[in-house]
Protein backbone atom coordinates (compact mmCIF):
# COMPACT_ATOMS: atom_id res chain seq x y z
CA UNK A 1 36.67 110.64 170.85
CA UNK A 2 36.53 113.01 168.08
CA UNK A 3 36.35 116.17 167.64
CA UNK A 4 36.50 118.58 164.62
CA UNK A 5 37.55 121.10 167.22
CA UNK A 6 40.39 119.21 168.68
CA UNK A 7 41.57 118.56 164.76
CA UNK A 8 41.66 122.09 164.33
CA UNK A 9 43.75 123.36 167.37
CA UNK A 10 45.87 120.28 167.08
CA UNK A 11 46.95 121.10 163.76
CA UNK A 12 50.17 123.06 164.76
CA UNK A 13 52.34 119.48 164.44
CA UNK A 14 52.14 116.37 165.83
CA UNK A 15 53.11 112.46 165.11
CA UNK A 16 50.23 111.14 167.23
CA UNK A 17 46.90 110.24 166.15
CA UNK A 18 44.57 107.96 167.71
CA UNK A 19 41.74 105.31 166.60
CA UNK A 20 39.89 102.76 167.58
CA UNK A 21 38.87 99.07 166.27
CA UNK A 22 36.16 96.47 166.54
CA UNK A 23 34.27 94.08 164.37
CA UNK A 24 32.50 90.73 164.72
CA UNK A 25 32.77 89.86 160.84
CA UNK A 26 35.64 91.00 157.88
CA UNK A 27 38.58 89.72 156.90
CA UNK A 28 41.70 91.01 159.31
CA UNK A 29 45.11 89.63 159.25
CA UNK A 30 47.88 89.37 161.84
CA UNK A 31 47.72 89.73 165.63
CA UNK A 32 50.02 92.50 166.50
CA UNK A 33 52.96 91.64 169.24
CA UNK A 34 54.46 94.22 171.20
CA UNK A 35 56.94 94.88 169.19
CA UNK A 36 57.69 98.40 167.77
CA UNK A 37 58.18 97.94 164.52
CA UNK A 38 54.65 97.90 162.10
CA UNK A 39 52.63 94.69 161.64
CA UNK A 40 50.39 94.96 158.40
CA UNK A 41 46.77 94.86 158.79
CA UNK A 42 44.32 93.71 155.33
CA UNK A 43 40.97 95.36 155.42
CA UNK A 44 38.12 93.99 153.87
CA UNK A 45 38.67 96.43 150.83
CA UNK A 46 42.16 94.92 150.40
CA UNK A 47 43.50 98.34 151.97
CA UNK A 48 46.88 97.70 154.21
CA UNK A 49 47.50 99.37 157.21
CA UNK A 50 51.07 99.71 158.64
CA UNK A 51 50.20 99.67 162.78
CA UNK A 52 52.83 100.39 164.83
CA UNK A 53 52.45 99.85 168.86
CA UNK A 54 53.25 103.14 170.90
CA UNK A 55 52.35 102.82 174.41
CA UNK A 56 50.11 100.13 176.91
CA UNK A 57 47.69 101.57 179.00
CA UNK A 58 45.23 100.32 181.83
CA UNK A 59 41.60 100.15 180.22
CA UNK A 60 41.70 103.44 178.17
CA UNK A 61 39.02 105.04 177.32
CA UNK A 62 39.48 108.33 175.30
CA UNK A 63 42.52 110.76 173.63
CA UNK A 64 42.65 113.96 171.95
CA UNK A 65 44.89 116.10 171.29
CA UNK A 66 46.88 119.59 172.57
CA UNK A 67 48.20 122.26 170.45
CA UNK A 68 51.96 121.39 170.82
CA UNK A 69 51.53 117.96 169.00
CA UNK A 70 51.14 115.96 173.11
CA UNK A 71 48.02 114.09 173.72
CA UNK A 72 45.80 113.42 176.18
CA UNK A 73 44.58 109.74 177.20
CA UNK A 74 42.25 108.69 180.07
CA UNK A 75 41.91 105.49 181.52
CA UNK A 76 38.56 104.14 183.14
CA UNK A 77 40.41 103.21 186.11
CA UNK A 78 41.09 107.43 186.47
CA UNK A 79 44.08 108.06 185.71
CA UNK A 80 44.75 111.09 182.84
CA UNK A 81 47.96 110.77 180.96
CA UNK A 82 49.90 113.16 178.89
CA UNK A 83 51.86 111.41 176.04
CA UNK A 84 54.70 112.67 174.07
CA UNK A 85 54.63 114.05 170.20
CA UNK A 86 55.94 110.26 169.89
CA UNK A 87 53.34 108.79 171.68
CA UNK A 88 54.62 107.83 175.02
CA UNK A 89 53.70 108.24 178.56
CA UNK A 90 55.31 112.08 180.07
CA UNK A 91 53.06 111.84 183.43
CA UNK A 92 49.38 112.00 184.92
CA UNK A 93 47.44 115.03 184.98
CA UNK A 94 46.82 115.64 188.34
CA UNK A 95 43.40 117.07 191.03
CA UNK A 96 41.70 114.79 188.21
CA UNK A 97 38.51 113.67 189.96
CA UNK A 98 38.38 110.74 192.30
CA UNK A 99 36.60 107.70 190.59
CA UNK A 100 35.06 104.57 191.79
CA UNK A 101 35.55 102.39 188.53
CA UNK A 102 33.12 99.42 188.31
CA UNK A 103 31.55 97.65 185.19
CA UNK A 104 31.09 100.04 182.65
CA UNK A 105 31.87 103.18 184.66
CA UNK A 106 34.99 105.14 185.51
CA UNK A 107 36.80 107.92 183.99
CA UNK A 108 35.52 109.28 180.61
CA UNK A 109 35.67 111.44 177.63
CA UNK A 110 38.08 114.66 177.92
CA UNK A 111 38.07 117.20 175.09
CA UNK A 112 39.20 120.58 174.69
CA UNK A 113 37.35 124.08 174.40
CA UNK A 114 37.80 124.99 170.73
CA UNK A 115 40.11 128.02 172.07
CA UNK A 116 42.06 126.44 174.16
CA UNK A 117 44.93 127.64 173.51
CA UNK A 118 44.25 130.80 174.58
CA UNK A 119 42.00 129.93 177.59
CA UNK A 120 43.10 126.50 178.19
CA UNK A 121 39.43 125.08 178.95
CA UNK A 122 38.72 121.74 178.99
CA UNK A 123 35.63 119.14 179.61
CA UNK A 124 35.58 115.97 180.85
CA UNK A 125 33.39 113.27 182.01
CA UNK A 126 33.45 110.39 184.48
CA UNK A 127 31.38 108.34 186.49
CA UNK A 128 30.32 109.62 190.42
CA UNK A 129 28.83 107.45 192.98
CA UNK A 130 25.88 108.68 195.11
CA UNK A 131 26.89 110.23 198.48
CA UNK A 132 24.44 108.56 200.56
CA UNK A 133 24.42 105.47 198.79
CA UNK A 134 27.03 104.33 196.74
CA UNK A 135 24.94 101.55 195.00
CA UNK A 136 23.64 104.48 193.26
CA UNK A 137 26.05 106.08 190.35
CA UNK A 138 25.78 108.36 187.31
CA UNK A 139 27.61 110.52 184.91
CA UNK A 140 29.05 113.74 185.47
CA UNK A 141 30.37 116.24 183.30
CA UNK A 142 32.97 119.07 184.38
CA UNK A 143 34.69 122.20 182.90
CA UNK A 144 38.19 122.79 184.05
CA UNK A 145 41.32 124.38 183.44
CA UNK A 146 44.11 122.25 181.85
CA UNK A 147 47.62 123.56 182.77
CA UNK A 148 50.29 121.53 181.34
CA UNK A 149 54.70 120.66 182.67
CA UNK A 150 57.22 119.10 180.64
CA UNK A 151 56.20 115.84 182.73
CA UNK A 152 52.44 115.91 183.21
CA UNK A 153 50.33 118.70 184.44
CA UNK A 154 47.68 119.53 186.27
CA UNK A 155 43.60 120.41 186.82
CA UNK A 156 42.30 123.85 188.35
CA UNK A 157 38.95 125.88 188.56
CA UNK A 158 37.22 122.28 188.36
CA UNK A 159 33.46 122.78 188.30
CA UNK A 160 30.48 120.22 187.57
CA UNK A 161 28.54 121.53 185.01
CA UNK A 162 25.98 118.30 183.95
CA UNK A 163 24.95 115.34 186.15
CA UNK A 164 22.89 112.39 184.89
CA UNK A 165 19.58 112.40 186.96
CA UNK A 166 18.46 110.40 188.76
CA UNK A 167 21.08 108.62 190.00
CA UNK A 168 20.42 104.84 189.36
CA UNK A 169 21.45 101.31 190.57
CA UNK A 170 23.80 99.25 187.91
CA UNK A 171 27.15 100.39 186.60
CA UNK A 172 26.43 100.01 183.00
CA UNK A 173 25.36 102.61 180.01
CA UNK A 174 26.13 105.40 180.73
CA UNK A 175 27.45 107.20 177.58
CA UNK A 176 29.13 110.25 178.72
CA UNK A 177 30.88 111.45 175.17
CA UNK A 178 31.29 114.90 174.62
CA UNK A 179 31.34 117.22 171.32
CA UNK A 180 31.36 120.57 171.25
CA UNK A 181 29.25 121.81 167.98
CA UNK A 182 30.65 124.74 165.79
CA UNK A 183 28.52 127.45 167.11
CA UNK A 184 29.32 126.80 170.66
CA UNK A 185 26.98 124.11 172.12
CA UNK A 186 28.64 121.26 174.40
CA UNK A 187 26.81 118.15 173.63
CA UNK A 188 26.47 115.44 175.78
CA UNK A 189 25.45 111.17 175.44
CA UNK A 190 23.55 110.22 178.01
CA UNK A 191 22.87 106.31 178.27
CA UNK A 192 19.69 104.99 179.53
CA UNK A 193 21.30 103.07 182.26
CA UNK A 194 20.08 99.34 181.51
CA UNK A 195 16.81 101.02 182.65
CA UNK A 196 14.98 100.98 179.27
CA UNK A 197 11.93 103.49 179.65
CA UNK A 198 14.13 106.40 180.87
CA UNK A 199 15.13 106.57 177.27
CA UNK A 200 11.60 108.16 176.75
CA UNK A 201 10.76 109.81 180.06
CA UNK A 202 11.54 113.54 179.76
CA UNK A 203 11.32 114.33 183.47
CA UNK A 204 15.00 112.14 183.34
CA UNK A 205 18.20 112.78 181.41
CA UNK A 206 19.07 109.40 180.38
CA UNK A 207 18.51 107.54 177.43
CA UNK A 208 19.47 111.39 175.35
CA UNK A 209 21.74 113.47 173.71
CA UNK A 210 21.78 116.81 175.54
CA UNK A 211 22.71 120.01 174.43
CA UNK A 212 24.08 122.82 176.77
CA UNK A 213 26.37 126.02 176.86
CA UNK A 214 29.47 125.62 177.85
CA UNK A 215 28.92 127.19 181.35
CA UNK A 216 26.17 124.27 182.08
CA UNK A 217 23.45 126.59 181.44
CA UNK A 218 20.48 125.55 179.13
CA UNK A 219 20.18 127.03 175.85
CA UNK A 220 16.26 128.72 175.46
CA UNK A 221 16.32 127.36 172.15
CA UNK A 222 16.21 123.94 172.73
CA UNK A 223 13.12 121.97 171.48
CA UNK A 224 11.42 121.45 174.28
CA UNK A 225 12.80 124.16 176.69
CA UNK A 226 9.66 124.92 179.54
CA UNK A 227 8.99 121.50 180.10
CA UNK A 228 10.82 121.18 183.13
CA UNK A 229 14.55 120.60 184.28
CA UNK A 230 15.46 117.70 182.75
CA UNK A 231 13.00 118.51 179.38
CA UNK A 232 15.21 121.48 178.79
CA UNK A 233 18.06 120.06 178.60
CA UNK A 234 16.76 117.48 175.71
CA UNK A 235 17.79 117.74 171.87
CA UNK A 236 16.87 114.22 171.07
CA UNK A 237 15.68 110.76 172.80
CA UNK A 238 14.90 107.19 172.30
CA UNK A 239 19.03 106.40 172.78
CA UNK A 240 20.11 103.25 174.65
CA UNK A 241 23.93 103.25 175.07
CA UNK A 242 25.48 106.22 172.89
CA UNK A 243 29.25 105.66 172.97
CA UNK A 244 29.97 108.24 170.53
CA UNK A 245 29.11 111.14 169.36
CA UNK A 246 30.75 113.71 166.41
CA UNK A 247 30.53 116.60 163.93
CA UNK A 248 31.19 115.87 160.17
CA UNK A 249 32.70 118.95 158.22
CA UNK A 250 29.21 119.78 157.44
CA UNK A 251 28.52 120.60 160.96
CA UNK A 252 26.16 117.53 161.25
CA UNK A 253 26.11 115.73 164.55
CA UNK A 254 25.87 112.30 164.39
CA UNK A 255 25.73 109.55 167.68
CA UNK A 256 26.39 105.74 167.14
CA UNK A 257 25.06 103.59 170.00
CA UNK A 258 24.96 99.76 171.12
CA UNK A 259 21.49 97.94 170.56
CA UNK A 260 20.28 95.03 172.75
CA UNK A 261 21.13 91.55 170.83
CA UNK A 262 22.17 93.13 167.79
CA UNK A 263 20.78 96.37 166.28
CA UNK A 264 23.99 98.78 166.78
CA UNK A 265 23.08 101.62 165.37
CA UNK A 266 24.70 104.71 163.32
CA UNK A 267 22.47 107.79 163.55
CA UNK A 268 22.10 111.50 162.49
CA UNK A 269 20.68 113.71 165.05
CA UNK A 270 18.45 115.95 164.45
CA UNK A 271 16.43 118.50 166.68
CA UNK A 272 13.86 117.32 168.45
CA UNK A 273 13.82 114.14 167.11
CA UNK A 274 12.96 110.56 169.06
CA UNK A 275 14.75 107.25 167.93
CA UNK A 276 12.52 104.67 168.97
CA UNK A 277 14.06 102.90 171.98
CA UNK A 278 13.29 100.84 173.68
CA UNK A 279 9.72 101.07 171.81
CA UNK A 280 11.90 100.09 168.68
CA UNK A 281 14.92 98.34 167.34
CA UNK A 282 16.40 96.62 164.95
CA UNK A 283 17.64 94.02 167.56
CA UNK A 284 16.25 92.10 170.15
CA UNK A 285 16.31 91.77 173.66
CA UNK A 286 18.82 89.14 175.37
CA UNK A 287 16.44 86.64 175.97
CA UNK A 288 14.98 86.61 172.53
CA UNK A 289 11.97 88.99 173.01
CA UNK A 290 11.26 90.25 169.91
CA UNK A 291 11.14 93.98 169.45
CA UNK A 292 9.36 95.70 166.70
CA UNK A 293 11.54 97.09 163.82
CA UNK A 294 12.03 100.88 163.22
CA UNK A 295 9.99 100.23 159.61
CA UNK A 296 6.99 99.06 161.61
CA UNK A 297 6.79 102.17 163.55
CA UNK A 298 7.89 105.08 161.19
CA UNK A 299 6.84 107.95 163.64
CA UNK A 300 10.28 107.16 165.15
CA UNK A 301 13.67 108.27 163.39
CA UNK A 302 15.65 104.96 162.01
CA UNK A 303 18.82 104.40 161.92
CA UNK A 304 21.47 105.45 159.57
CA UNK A 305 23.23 102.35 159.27
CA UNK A 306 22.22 99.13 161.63
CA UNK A 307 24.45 96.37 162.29
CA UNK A 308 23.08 92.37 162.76
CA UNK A 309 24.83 90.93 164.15
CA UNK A 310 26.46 93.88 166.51
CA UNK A 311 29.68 95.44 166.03
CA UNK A 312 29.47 96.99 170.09
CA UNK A 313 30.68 100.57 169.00
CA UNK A 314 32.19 102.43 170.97
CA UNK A 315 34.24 105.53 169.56
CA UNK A 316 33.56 107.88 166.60
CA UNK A 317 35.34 110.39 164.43
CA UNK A 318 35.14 111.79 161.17
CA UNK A 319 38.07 111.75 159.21
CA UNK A 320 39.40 115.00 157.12
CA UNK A 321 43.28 114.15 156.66
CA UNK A 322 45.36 113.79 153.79
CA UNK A 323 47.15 110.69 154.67
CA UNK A 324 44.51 108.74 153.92
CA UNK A 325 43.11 111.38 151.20
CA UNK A 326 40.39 108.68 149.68
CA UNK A 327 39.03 108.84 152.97
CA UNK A 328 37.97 112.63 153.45
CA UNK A 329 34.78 112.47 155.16
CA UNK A 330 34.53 108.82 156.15
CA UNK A 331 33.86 107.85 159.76
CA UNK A 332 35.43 105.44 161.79
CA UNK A 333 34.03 103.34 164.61
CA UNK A 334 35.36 101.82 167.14
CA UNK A 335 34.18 98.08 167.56
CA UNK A 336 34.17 96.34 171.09
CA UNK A 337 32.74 92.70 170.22
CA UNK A 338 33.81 92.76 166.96
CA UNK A 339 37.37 93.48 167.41
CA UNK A 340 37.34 95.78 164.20
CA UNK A 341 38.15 99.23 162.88
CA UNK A 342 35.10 99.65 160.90
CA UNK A 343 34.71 102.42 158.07
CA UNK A 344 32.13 103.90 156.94
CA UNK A 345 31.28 106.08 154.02
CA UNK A 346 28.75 108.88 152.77
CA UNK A 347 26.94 109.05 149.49
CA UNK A 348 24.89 112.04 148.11
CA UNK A 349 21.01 111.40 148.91
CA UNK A 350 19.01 110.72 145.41
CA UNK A 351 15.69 113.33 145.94
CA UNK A 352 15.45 116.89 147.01
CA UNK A 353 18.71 118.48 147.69
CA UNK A 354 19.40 119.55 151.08
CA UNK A 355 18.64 115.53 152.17
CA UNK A 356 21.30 113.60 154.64
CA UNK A 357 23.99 111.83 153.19
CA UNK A 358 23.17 108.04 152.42
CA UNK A 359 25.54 106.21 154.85
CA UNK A 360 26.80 102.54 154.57
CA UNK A 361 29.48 100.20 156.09
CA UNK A 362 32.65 100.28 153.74
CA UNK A 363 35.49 98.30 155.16
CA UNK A 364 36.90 97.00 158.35
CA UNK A 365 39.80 96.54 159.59
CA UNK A 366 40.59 93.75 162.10
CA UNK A 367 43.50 92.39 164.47
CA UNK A 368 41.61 90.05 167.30
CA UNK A 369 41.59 93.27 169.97
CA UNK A 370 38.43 95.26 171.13
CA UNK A 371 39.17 98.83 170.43
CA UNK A 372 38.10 101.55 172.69
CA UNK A 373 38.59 105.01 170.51
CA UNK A 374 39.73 106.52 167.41
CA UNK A 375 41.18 109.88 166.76
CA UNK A 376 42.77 111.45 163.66
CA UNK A 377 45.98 113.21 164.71
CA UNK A 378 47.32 116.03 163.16
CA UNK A 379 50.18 114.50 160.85
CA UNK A 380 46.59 113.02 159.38
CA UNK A 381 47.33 108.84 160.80
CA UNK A 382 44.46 107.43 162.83
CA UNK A 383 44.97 106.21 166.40
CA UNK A 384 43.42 103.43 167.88
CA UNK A 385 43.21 102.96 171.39
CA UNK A 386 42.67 99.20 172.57
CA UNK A 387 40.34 98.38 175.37
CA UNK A 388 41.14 96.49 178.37
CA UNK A 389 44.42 95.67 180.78
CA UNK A 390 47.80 96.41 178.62
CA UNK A 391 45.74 97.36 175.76
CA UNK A 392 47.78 99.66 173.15
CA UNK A 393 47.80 102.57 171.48
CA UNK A 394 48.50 102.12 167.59
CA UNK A 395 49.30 104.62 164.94
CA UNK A 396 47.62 103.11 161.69
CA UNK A 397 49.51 104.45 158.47
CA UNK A 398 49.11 103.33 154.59
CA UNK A 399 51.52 100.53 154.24
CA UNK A 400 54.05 100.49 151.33
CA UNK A 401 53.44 98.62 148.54
């Protein structure tokens, strides 16, 4: 995950950061071993990466960071570790909630309230089962109080603030990444469940990016607030499987989500706004049924950046650290299938001032593993998180020359 928020609290001191990796195409170099010691990665802009292994984990799935320089990490399979300054495992969290993890569902995102260090708050997501039928599953989001030990620590005044609805059968897409904007809002990806046209039927929540207080309330301001339940909590639609979701330092939300066969897609949200699917893509479907193009259909918002073949991204973060200081304001994306850090960069938009940033794929950086999440820590290295069994948590640093 990532989270301007979590940046900011985190900054007290810390040598952890987190960030995660995928790529079908680029140039990468070595597999990395277990070992501790740093194994060099070449990106495709001849940049190399020093990436030293910290810890293994059981299919992680998201990190951020606390204010004493520890770090959260939660594994689909839901468990919620603490980690040390250095990176390694302390203990669980525990009265985390009880998860049924199949396919694509399990535990989820976890990020803090921007002051939690005075309040300790903290949200996190995960995937529930239906209580009279447990073919039936969806996300759920929770607020909770985060108290932590020298060796773990521990959940109180849990309370379920968001539920995907309905629940549906299938245990993929599901989303459930969490931001929290800078004047308050929790945000929340909400996958359209391998379902397709829930993606643009407002009396559901899937297949959107919702926007709610912090209490699980609806805000009266969203765009189409009075429209019923599920309408209110809308602030845009059209999304198929948004696994991340962040704010640049410009306050500027932006969601990157898998297409079908191809078509991955990096997008800037705005209000009220519908992006196309499954009306629209710049993929097709699985068994080669064409679907029209976003350029064919302009009444729906394209893309940002679209990838063909896909990169399967998963996590997002902007970066605003020093370590890598050419990088200010890139993001970085997590690839699945394409087993690549992939970074992206913003250029000033030619017209009328006030425009969105021109985006475009800079550089990846590769090393044969799917990566689950990236996160920028507060000594300003990037974290990746690998997906699957045993995969590792890496702190990526420039390497000497």
């Amino acid at each position: 995950m990532s989270h301007n928020f979590t940046r900011a609290v985190g900054a007290i001191a810390s040598t952890l950061v987190l960030c995660h990796c995928a790529s079908a195409q680029g140039s990468a170099t070595s597999a990395l071993t277990q070992n501790t010691a740093p194994e060099i990665i070449t990106g495709t802009d001849g940049m190399k990466l020093a990436a030293t292994p910290l810890e293994t984990f059981a299919s992680a799935w998201a990190m951020t960071f606390v204010p004493d320089g520890r770090a959260i990490v939660t594994e689909k399979v839901g468990d919620i570790w603490l980690l040390s300054p250095q990176g390694k495992k302390l203990g669980k969290v525990s009265n985390s909630p009880t998860v049924d993890a199949r396919g694509q569902g399990g535990m989820g995102d976890f990020i803090l309230h921007p002051d939690f260090a005075e309040n300790g708050t903290v949200f996190l997501s995960y995937v529930e089962r239906d209580a009279g039928d447990d073919s039936l599953s969806g996300a759920a989001v929770e607020r909770a109080t985060l108290t932590l030990s020298e060796t773990g620590g521990a959940l109180s005044n849990r309370e379920v603030i968001w539920r995907q609805a309905p629940k549906v059968e299938g245990n993929g897409h599901y989303g459930h990444r969490l931001a929290v904007s800078p004047d308050g809002h929790l945000f929340i990806s909400s996958g359209e469940r391998q379902k397709f046209n829930p993606a643009q039927n407002m009396a559901m929540n899937l297949g959107k990016i919702i926007r709610i207080n912090q209490d699980g309330s609806v805000p009266e301001d969203n765009p189409f607030y009075g429209n019923g339940a599920a309408a209110d909590q809308v602030w845009t639609l059209g999304h198929r499987n948004p696994l991340g979701i962040a704010f640049d330092s410009d306050g500027r939300l932006w969601e990157q989500e898998m297409g079908p066969k191809g078509g991955d897609e990096l997008n800037l949200i705005i209000r009220s706004k519908n992006y196309g699917y499954p009306f629209v893509s710049e993929g097709e479907h699985y068994d080669g049924t064409k679907i029209p193009s976003h350029a064919s259909m302009p009444i729906f918002e394209a893309p940002s950046v679209a990838w063909v073949p896909a990169i399967s991204p998963a996590g997002l973060m902007f970066y605003d650290g020093d370590t890598f200081a050419d990088w200010k304001g890139d993001a970085f994306i997590g690839g699945l299938s394409s087993k690549a850090l992939v970074r992206v960069s913003f250029a000033p938009a030619s017209g009328d001032g006030g425009a969105a940033p021109e985006a475009s794929e800079a550089a990846r950086y590769e090393w044969d593993k799917r990566i689950r999440e990236p996160e920028q820590g507060p000594d300003g290295a990037i974290y990746v998180l690998e997906d699957g069994e045993g995969g590792r948590l890496l702190r990526l640093t420039p390497a000497a020359n």
